[in-house]
Protein backbone atom coordinates (compact mmCIF):
# COMPACT_ATOMS: atom_id res chain seq x y z
CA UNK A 1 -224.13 -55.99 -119.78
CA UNK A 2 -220.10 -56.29 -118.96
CA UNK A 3 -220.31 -58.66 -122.18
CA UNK A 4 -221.19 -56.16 -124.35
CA UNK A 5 -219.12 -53.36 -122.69
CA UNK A 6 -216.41 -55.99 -123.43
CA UNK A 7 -217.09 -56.28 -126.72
CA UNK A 8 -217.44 -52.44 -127.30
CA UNK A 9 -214.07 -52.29 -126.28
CA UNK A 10 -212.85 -54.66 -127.88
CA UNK A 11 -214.09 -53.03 -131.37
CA UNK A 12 -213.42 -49.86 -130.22
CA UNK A 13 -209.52 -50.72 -129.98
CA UNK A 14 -209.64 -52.36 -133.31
CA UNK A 15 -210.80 -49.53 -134.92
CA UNK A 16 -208.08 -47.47 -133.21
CA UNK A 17 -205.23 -49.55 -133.72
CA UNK A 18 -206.28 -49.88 -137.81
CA UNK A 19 -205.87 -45.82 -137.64
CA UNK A 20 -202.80 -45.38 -135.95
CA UNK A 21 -200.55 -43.57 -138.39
CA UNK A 22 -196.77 -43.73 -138.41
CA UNK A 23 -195.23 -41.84 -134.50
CA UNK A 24 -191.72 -40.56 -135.22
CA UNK A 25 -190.84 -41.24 -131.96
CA UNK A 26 -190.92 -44.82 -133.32
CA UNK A 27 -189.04 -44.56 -136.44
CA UNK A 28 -186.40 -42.78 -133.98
CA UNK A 29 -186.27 -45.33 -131.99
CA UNK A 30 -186.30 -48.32 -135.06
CA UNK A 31 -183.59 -45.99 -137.01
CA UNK A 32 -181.60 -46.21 -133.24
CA UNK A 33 -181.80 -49.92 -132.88
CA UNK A 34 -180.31 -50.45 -136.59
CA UNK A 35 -177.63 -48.12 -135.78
CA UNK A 36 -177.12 -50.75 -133.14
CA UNK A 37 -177.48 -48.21 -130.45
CA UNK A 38 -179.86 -50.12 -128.19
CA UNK A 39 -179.68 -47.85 -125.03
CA UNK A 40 -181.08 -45.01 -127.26
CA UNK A 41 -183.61 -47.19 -129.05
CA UNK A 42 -184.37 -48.34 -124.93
CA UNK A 43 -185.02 -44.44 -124.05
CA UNK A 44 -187.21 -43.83 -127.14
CA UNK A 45 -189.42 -47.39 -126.74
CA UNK A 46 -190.16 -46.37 -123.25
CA UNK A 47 -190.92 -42.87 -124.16
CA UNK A 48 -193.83 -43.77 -126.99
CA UNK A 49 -195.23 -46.54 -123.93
CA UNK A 50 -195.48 -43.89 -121.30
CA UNK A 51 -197.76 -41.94 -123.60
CA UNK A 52 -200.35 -44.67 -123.55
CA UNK A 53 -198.65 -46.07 -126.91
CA UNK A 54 -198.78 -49.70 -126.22
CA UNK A 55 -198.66 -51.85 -128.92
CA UNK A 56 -197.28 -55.56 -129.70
CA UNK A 57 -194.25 -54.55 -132.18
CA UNK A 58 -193.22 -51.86 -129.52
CA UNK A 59 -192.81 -54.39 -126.58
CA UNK A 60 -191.19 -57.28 -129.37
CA UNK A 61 -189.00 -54.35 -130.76
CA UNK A 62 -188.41 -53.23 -127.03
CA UNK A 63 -187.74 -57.01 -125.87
CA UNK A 64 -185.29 -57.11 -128.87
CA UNK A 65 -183.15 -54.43 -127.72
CA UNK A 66 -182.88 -55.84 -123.78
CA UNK A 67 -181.52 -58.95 -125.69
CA UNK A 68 -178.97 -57.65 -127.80
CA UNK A 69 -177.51 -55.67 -124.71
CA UNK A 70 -177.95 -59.24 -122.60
CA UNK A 71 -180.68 -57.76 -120.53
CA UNK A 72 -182.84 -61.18 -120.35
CA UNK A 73 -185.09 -60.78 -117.37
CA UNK A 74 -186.12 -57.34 -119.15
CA UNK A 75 -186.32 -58.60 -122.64
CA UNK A 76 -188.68 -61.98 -121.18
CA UNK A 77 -190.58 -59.49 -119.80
CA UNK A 78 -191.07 -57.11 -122.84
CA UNK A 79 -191.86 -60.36 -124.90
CA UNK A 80 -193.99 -61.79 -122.46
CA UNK A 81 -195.83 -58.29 -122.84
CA UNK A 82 -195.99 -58.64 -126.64
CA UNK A 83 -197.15 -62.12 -126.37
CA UNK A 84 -199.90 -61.06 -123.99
CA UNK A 85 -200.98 -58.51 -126.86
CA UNK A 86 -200.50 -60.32 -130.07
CA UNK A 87 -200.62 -64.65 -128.73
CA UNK A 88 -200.26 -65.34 -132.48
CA UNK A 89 -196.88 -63.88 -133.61
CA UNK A 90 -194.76 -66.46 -133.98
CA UNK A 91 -191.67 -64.32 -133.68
CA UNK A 92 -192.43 -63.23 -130.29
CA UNK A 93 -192.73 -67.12 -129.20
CA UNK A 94 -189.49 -67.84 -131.06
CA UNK A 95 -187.45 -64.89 -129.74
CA UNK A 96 -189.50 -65.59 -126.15
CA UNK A 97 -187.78 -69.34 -126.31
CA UNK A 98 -184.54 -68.43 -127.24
CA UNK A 99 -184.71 -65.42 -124.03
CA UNK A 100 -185.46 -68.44 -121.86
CA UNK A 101 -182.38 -70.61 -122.91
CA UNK A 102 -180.33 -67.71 -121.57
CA UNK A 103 -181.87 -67.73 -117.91
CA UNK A 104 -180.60 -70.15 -114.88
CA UNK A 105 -183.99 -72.08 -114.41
CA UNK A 106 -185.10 -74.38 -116.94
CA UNK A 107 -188.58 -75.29 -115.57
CA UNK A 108 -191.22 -77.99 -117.49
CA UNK A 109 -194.02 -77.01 -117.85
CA UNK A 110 -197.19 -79.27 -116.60
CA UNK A 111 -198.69 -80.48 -119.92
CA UNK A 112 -202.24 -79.29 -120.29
CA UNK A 113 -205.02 -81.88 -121.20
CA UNK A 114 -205.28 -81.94 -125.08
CA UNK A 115 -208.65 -80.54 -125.78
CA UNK A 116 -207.34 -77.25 -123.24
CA UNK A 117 -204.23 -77.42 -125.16
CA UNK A 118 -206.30 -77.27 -128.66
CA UNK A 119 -208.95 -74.85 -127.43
CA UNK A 120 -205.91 -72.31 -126.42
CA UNK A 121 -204.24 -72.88 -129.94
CA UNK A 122 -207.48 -72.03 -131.88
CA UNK A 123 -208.13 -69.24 -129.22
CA UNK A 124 -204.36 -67.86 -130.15
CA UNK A 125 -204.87 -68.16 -133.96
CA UNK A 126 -205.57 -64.65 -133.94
CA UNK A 127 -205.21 -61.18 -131.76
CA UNK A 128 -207.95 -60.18 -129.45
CA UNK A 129 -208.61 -57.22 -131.73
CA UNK A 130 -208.37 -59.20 -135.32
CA UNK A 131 -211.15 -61.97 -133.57
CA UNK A 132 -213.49 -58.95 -133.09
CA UNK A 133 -213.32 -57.56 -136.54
CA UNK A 134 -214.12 -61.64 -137.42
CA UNK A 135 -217.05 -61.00 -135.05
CA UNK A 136 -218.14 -58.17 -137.04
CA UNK A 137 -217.64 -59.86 -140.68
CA UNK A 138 -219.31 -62.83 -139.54
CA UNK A 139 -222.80 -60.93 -138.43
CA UNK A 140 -222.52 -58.53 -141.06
CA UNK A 141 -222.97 -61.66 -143.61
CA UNK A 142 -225.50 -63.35 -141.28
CA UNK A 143 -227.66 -60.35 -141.85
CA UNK A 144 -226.83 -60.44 -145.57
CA UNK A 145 -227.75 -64.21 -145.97
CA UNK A 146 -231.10 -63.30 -143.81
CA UNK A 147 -232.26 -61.37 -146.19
CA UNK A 148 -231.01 -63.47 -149.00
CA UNK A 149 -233.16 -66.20 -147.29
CA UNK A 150 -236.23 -63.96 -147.03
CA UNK A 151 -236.30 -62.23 -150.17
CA UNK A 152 -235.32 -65.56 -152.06
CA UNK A 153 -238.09 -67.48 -154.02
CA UNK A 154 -236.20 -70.48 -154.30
CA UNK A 155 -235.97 -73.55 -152.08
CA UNK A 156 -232.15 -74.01 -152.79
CA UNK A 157 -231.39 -70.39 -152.36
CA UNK A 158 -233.23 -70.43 -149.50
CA UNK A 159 -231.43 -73.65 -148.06
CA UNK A 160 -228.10 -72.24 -148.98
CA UNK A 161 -228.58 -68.98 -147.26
CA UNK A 162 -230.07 -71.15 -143.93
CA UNK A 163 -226.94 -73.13 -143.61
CA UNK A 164 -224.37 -70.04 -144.24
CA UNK A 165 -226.40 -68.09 -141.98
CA UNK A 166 -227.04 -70.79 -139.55
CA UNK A 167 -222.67 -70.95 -139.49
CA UNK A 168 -222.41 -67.63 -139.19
CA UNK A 169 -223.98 -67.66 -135.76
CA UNK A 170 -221.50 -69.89 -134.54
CA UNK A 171 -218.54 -67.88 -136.26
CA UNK A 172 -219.78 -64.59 -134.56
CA UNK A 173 -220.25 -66.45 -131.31
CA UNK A 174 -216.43 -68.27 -130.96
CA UNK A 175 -215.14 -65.02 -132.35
CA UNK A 176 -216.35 -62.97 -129.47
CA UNK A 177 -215.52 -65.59 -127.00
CA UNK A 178 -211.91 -65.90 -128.35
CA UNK A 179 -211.72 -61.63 -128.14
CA UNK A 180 -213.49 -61.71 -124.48
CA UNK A 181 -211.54 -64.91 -124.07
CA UNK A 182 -207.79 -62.42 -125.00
CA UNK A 183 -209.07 -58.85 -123.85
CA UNK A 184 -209.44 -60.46 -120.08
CA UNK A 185 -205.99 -61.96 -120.40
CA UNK A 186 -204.82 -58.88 -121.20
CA UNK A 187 -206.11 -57.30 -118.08
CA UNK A 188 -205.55 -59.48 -115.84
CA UNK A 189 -202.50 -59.02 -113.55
CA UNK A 190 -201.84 -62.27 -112.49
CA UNK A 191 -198.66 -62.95 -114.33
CA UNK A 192 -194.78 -61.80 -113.33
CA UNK A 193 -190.92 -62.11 -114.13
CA UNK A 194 -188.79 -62.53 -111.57
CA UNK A 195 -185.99 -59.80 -111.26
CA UNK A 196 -183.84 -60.43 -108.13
CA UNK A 197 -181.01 -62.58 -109.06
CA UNK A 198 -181.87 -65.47 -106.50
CA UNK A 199 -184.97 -65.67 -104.64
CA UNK A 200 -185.98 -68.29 -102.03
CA UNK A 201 -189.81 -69.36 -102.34
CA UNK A 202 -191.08 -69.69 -98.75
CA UNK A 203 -193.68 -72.09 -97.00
CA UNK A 204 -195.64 -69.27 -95.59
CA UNK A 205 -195.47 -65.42 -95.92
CA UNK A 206 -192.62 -64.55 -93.32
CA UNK A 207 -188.97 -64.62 -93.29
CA UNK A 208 -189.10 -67.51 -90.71
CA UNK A 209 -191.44 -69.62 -93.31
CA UNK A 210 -189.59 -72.98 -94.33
CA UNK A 211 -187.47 -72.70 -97.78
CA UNK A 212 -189.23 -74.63 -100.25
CA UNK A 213 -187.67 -74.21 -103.15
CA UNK A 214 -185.05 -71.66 -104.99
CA UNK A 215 -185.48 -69.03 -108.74
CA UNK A 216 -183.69 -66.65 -110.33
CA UNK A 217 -183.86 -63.81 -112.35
CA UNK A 218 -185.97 -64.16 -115.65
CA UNK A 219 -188.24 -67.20 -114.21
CA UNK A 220 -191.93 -67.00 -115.21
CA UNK A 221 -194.40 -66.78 -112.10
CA UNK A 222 -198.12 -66.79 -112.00
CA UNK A 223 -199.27 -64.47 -108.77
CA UNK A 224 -201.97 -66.56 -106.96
CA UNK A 225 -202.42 -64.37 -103.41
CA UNK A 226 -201.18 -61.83 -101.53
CA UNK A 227 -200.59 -60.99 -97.76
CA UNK A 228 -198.84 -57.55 -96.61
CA UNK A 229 -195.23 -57.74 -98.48
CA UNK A 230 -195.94 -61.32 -99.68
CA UNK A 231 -197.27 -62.52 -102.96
CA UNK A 232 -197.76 -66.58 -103.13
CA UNK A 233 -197.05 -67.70 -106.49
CA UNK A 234 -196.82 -70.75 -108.68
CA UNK A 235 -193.92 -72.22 -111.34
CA UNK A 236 -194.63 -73.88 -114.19
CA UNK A 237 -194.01 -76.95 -112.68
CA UNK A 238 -196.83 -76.40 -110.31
CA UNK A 239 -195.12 -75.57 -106.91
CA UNK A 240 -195.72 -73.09 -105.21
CA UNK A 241 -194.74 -70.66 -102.31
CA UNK A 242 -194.78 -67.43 -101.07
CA UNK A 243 -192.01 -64.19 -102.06
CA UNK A 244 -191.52 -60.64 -101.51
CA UNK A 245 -193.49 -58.66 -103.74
CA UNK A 246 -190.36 -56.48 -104.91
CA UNK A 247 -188.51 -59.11 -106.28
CA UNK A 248 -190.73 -59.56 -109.99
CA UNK A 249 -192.38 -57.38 -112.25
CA UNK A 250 -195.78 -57.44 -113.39
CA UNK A 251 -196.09 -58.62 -117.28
């Protein structure tokens, strides 16, 4: 039953994002950041996202204007936020990249196993939203083909319509794994940017805990527990330790 909630969402959200119309607030704030006045295009970014506005292009367009003014643990985070929305755009990554050559920690990243690596990249291929409109092509021909396949006299018509049918299935299936798969992601808020300048990962969660290792503002953190004031979290590295739950910023 969540499944299908899920999914109803998921469609739901498509539908609403294909009829969002032009907000002048936006233009406002695009005609602003042209100008090359980036605190006002700042003011008028954040004003369309407290409405309940969120969108992709407003957290790339918002991460954009934290660059230009050298912001970078504000514009990793606003691109982080896009990227959580739209995993595809590939100007998001590229602008996300070149944010993270400006920070202090250069962290590698534990490579995945390849078929995790490849099931992410097909998974990313498209938005949550754009894989359930794929969902919804892809059973809307099923049930075209079906009765193609019962209506048709033929044996080649009818072998035809099996297969593409038969393919179908899968499509719709991936498709709504990939937009469960995204929509989850989306909600889940197990992801942060670090915001104090220098922060030293603890042992345990107290001041007196051993120092384990040291980050800085604009590092990537992945929030695995929590205890009072303390939040343990992982690097991309894979170490780990525990912080004060101040010093990041939920993506």
């Amino acid at each position: 039953m969540k499944k299908f909630l899920i999914i109803f969402l998921v469609i739901c959200n498509a539908l609403q994002l294909a009829a969002n119309t032009a907000n002048p607030d936006i233009e406002a704030a695009n005609k602003a950041y042209n100008k090359e006045k980036y605190n006002d295009a700042i003011t008028l970014y954040n004003k369309v996202l407290e409405k309940g506005e969120i969108a992709s292009d407003l957290y790339y367009n918002l991460g954009n204007c934290y660059f230009r003014i050298a912001n970078y643990p504000m514009a990793i985070l606003n691109y982080e936020r896009a990227k959580k929305l739209n995993p595809a755009d590939a100007d998001v990554d590229f602008n996300l990249k070149i944010a993270n050559t400006k920070i202090i920690d250069k962290i590698e990243t534990v490579p995945q196993l390849f078929f995790i690596r490849w099931w992410t990249l097909l998974s990313n291929i498209l938005s949550y939203d754009n894989w359930a409109i794929v969902s919804l092509i892809a059973i809307s021909l099923f049930f075209i083909v079906l009765f193609i396949y019962l209506a048709s006299s033929t044996y080649q018509l009818k072998k035809l319509s099996f297969w593409i049918g038969f393919s179908m299935i899968f499509v719709t299936i991936f498709s709504i794994h990939f937009a469960i798969k995204q929509y989850n992601n989306i909600n889940a808020l197990n992801q942060a940017i670090i915001f104090t300048p220098t922060v030293t990962v603890k042992s345990s969660p107290d001041e007196k805990g051993a120092d384990k290792f040291v980050i800085h503002e604009g590092t990537k953190v992945i929030l695995l527990d929590e205890l009072n004031n303390w939040v343990k979290i992982s690097i991309a590295n894979g170490s780990n330790g525990w912080v004060e739950k101040q010093c990041f910023e939920i993506i």
